[in-house]
Protein backbone atom coordinates (compact mmCIF):
# COMPACT_ATOMS: atom_id res chain seq x y z
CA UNK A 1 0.00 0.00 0.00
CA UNK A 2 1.93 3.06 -1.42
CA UNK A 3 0.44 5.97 0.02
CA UNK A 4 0.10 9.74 -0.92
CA UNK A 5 -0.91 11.78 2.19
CA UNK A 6 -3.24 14.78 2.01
CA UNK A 7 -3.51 17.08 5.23
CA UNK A 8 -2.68 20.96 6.44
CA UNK A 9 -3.95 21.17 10.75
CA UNK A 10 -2.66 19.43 13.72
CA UNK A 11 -6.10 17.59 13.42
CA UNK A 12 -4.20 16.11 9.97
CA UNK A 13 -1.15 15.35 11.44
CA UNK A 14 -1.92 13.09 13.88
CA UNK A 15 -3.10 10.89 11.88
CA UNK A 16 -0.27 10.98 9.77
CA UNK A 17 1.51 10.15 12.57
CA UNK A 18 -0.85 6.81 12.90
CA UNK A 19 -0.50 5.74 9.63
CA UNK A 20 3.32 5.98 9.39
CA UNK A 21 3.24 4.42 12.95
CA UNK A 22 1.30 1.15 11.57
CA UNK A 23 4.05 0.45 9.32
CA UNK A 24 2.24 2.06 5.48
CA UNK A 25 5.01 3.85 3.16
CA UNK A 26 3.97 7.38 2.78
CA UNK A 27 5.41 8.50 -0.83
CA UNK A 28 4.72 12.14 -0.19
CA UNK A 29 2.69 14.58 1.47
CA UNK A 30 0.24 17.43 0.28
CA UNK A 31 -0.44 20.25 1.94
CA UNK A 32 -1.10 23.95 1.47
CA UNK A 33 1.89 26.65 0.81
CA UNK A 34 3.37 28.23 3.82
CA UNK A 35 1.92 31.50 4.95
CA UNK A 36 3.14 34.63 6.86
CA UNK A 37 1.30 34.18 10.56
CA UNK A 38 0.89 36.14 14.10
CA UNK A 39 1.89 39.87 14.36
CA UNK A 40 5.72 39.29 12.69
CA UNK A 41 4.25 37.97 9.69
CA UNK A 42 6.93 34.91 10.06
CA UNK A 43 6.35 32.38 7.19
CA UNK A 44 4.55 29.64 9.16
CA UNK A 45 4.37 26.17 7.87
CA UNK A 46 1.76 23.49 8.35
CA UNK A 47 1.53 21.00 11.24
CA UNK A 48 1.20 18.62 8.57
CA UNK A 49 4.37 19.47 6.69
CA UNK A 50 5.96 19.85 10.25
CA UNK A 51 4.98 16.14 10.77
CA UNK A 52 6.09 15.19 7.40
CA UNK A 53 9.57 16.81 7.65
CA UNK A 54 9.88 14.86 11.14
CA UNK A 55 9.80 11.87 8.71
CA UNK A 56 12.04 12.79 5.90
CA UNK A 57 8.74 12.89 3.81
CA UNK A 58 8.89 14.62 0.45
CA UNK A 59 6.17 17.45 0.52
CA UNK A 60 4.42 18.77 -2.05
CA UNK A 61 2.69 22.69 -1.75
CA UNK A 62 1.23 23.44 -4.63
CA UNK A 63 -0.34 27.04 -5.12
CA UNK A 64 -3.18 25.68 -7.65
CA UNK A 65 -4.51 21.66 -7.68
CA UNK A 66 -4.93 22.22 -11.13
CA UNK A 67 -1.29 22.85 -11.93
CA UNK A 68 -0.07 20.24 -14.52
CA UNK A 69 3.57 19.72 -13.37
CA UNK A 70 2.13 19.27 -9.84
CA UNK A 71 -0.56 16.17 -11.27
CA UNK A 72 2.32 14.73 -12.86
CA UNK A 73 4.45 15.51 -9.78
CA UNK A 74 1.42 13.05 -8.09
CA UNK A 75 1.32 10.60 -11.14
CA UNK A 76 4.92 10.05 -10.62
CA UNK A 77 4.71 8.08 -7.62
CA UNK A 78 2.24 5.45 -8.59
CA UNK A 79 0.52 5.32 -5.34
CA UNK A 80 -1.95 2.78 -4.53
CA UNK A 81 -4.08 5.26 -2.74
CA UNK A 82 -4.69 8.71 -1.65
CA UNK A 83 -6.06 9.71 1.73
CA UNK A 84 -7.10 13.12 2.57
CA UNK A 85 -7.67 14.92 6.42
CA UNK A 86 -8.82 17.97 6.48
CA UNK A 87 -7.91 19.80 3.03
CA UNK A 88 -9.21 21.16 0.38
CA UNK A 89 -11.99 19.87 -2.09
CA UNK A 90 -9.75 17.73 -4.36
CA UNK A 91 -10.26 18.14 -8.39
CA UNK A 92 -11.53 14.84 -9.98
CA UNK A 93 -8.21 14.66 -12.17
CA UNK A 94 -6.55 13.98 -8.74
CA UNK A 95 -9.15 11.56 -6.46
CA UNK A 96 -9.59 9.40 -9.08
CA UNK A 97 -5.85 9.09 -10.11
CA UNK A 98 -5.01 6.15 -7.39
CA UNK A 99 -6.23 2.42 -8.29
CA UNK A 100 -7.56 2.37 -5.08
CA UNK A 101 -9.07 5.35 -4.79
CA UNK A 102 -8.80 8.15 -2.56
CA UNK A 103 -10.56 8.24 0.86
CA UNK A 104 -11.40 10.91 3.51
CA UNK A 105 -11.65 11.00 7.07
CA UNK A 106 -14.35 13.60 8.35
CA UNK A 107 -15.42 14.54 11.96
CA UNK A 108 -19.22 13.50 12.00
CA UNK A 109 -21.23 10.90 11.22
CA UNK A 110 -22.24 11.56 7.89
CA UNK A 111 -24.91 12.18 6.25
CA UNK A 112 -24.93 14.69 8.69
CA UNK A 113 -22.66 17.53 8.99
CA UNK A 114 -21.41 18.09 5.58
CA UNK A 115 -19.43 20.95 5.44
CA UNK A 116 -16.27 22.62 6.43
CA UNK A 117 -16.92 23.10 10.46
CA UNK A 118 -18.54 19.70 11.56
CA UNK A 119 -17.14 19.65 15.40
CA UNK A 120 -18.30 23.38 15.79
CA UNK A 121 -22.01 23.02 14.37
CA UNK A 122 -22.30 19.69 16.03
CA UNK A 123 -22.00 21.28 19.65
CA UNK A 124 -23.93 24.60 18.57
CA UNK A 125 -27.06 22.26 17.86
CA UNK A 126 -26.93 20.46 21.23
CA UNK A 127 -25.79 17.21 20.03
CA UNK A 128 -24.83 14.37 22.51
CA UNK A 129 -23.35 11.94 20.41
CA UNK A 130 -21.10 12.97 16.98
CA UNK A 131 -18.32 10.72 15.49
CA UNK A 132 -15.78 9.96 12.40
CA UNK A 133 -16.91 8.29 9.31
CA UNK A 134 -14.02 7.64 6.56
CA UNK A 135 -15.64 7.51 2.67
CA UNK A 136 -14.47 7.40 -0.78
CA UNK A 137 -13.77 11.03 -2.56
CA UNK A 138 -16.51 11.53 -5.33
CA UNK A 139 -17.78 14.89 -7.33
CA UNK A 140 -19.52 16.56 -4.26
CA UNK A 141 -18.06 17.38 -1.37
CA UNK A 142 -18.64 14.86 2.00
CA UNK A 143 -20.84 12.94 -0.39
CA UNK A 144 -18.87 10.02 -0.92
CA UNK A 145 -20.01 6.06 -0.55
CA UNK A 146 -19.00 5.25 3.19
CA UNK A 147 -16.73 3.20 4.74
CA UNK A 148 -16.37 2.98 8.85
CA UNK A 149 -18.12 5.20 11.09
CA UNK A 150 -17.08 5.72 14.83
CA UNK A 151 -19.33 7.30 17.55
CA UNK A 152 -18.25 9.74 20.27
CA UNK A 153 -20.01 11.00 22.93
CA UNK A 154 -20.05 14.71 23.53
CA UNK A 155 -20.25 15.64 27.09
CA UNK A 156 -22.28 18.13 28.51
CA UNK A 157 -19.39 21.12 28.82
CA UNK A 158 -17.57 20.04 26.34
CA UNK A 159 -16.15 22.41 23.97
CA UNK A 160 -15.27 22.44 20.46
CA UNK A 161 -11.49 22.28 21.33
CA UNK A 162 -12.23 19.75 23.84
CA UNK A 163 -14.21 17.62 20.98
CA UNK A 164 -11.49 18.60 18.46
CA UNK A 165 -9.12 16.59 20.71
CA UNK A 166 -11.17 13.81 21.50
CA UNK A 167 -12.17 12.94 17.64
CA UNK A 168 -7.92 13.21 16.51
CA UNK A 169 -7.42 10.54 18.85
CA UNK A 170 -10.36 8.27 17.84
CA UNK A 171 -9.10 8.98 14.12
CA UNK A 172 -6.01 7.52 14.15
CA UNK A 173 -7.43 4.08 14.90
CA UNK A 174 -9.89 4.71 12.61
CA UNK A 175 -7.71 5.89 9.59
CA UNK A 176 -5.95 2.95 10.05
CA UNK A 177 -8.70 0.54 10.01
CA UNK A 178 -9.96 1.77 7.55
CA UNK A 179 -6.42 1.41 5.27
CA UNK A 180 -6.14 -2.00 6.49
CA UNK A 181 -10.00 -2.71 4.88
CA UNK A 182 -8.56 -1.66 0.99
CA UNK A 183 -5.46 -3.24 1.68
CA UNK A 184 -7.40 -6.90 2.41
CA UNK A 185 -9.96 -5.72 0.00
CA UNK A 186 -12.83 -6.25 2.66
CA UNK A 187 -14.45 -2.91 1.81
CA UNK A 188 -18.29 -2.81 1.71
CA UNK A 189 -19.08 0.93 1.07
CA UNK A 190 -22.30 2.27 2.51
CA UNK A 191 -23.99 4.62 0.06
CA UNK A 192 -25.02 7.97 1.66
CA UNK A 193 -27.97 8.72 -0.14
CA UNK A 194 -29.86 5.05 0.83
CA UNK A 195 -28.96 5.92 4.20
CA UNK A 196 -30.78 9.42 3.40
CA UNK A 197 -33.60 7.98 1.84
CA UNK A 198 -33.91 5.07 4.25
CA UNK A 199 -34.12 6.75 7.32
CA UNK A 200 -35.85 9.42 6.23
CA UNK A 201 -33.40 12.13 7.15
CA UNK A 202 -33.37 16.17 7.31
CA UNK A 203 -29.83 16.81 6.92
CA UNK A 204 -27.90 19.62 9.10
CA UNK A 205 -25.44 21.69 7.45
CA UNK A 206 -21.54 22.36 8.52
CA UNK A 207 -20.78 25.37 6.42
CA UNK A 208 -17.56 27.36 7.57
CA UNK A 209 -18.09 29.89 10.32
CA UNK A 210 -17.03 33.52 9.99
CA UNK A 211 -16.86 35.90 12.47
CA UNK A 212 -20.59 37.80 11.04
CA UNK A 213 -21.73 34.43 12.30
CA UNK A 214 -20.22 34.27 15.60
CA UNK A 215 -22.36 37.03 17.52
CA UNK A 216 -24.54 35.46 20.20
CA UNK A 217 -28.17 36.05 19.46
CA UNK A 218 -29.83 36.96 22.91
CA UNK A 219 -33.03 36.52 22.17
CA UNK A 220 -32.67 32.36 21.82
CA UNK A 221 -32.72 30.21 24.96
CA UNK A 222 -30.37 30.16 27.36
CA UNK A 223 -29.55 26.38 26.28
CA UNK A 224 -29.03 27.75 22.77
CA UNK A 225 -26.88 30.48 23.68
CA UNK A 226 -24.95 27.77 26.31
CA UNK A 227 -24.25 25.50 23.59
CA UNK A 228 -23.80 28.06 20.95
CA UNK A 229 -20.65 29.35 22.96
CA UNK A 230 -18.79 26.07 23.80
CA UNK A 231 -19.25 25.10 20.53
CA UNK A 232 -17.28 28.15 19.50
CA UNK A 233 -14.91 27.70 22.21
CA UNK A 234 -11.85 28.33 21.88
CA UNK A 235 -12.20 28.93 17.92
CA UNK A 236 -13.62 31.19 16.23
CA UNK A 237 -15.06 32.20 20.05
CA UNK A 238 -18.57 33.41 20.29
CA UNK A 239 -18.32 37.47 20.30
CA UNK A 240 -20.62 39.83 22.11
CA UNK A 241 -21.20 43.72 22.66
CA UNK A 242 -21.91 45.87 25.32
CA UNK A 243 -22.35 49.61 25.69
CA UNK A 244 -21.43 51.70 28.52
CA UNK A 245 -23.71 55.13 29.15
CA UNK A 246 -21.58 57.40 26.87
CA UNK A 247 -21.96 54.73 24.22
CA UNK A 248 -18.96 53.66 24.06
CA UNK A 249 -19.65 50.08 22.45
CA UNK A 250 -16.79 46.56 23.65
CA UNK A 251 -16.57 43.61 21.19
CA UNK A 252 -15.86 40.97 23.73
CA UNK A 253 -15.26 36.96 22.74
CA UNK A 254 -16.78 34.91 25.19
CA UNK A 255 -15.19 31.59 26.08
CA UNK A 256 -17.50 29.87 28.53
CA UNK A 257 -21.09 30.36 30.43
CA UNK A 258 -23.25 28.76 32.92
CA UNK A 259 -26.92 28.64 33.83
CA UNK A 260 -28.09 29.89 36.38
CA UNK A 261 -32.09 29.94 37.17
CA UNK A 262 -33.14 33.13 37.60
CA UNK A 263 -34.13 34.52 40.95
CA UNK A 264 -36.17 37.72 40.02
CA UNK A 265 -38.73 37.03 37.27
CA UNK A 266 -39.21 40.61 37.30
CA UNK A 267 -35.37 41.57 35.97
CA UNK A 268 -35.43 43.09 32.70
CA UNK A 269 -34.73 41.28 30.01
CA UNK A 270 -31.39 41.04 28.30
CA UNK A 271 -29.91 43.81 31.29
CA UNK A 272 -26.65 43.19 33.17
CA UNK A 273 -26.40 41.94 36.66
CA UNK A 274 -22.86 42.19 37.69
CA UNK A 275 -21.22 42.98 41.59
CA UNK A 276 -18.06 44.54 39.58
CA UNK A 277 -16.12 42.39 41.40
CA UNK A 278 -16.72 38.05 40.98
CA UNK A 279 -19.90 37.96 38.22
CA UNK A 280 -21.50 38.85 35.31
CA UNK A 281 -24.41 37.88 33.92
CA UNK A 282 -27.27 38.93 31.37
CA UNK A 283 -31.09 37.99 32.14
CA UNK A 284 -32.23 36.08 29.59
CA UNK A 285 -36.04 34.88 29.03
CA UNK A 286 -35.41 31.34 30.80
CA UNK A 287 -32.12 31.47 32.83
CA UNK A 288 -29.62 34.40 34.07
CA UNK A 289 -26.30 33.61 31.94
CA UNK A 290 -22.70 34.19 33.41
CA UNK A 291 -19.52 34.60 31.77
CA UNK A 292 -16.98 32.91 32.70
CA UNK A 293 -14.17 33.42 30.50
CA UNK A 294 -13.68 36.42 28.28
CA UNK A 295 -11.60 38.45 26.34
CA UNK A 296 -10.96 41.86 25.01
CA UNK A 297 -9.00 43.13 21.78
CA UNK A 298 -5.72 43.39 22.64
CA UNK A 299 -6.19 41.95 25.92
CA UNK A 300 -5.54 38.22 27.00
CA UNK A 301 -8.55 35.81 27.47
CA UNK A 302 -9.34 36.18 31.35
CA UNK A 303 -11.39 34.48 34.19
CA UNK A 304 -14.29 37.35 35.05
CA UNK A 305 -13.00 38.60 38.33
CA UNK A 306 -9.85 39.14 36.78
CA UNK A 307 -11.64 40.60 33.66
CA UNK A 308 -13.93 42.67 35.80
CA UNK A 309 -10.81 44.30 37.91
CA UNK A 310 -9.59 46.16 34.85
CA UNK A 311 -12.61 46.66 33.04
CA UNK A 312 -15.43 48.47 35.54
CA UNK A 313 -18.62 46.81 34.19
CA UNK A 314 -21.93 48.32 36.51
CA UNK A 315 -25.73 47.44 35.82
CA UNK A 316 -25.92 50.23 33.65
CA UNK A 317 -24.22 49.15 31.01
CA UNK A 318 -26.69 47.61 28.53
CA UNK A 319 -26.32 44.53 25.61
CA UNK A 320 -26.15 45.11 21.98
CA UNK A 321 -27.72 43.03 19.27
């Protein structure tokens, strides 16, 4: 089983790590071109192209997947297969090069989750139980005919970070499996669109999240809003504003929360309770939410006393949506 290796995040590389760990001969590895990062603008490589370095690897960074030396570049090897973590959408010229084929491994169970942020929407939609499923590349994105599928459960505070961490791990036994399967030819690929049609299913989306998306809409319930944070947390962050009484307006990322049932039915809605010294929270329509965890531009991410020390927060300081 020669091997081509397609990956860019530290979610990638581990199971890169896995594969070359079970013994498979990686030919080369694909990722994306290195790019100027944090406030030096330092050229900053991939933790895939890290990993692959590591291993002596050859890697590959091509500007355009299109690029005809680069296609031969991949024809040159004669792999057997081509697996892909977390890149980009792959032109047909190149999935269906391998005799094999080329396989992905994606964070949810699909059908669900299709998309480019499956840990992230999984959490914001108060999911309890997600998973990996590997499938073979085909014209649409995540569509693929399915291989394996793992299931994880997602605890009640856990965060997309958290989750992030959990599913890596799971993947590189998975990944592997599933390489073993071709290799022994003992594939039996599940077709997503029978599973669709056979159980009846609404999908859910995973479209990428961008920061118009991450304001916390205070109007939903304080469950929503709950999960709608941690599965933000600690990337992209769910961001919030608040205005003091000369309108000045902060843009504050918000990290973690916690319920707490309300203990004046008669507070007004969406206002500020805070002591200025230990808590903060706004009165929603079913709960009082506090912050935990937040941060200010510029500033460092902070528990809320610490927060609340340097930035004097009173009850007359309203929320903006």
């Amino acid at each position: 089983m020669r091997i081509v290796y397609f990956g860019t995040p530290e979610f990638a590389a581990s199971q890169l790590e896995a594969i070359l760990a079970a013994g498979y001969e990686v030919l080369a590895v694909v990722t994306t071109p290195d790019k100027p990062a944090g406030r030096g603008k330092q050229m900053h490589s991939s933790e895939v192209k890290e990993c692959a370095l590591k291993h002596n690897l050859p890697v590959l960074q091509p500007e355009k997947l299109k690029d005809e030396a680069f296609i031969e570049q991949l024809r040159s090897f004669k792999a057997d297969l081509f697996v892909v973590v977390a890149f980009r959408m792959l032109p047909e010229v190149i999935w269906s090069m391998p005799p094999k084929g080329t396989i992905n491994l994606h964070a949810s169970l699909l059908p669900q989750y299709r998309g480019a942020a499956p840990i992230n929407h999984a959490i914001i939609n108060g999911e309890t139980v997600t998973g990996l499923t590997t499938f073979i590349l085909d014209k649409e994105i995540d569509t693929g005919a399915m291989i394996m599928q793992e299931k994880l459960a997602i605890g009640e505070k856990m965060n997309a970070g958290e989750l992030h961490d959990a599913l890596m791990n799971l993947g590189n036994d998975v990944i592997v499996k599933t390489i073993k399967l071709i290799e022994e030819g003992k594939v039996t690929a599940k077709s997503q669109e029978k599973v669709i049609k056979d159980e009846n299913l609404v999908l859910k989306p995973a479209p990428k999240i961008f920061k118009d998306d991450c304001y916390i809409d205070w109007s939903k319930s304080g469950k929503e809003i709950y999960d709608f944070v941690r599965g933000l947390s600690p990337y992209p962050a769910a961001h919030a504003k608040i205005q003091n009484p000369e309108g000045e307006v902060l843009d504050l990322k918000i990290f973690a929360t916690e319920l707490a049932l309300k203990t004046d039915e008669n507070s007004t809605l969406y206002s500020i309770k805070t002591d200025q010294k230990t808590y903060l929270e706004v009165v929603l329509k079913d709960f009082y939410i506090k912050i935990l965890e937040i941060q200010q531009a510029g500033k460092k991410a902070m528990q809320i006393a610490e927060f609340l020390r340097g930035t004097r927060i009173s009850e007359d300081w309203k929320i903006v949506f």
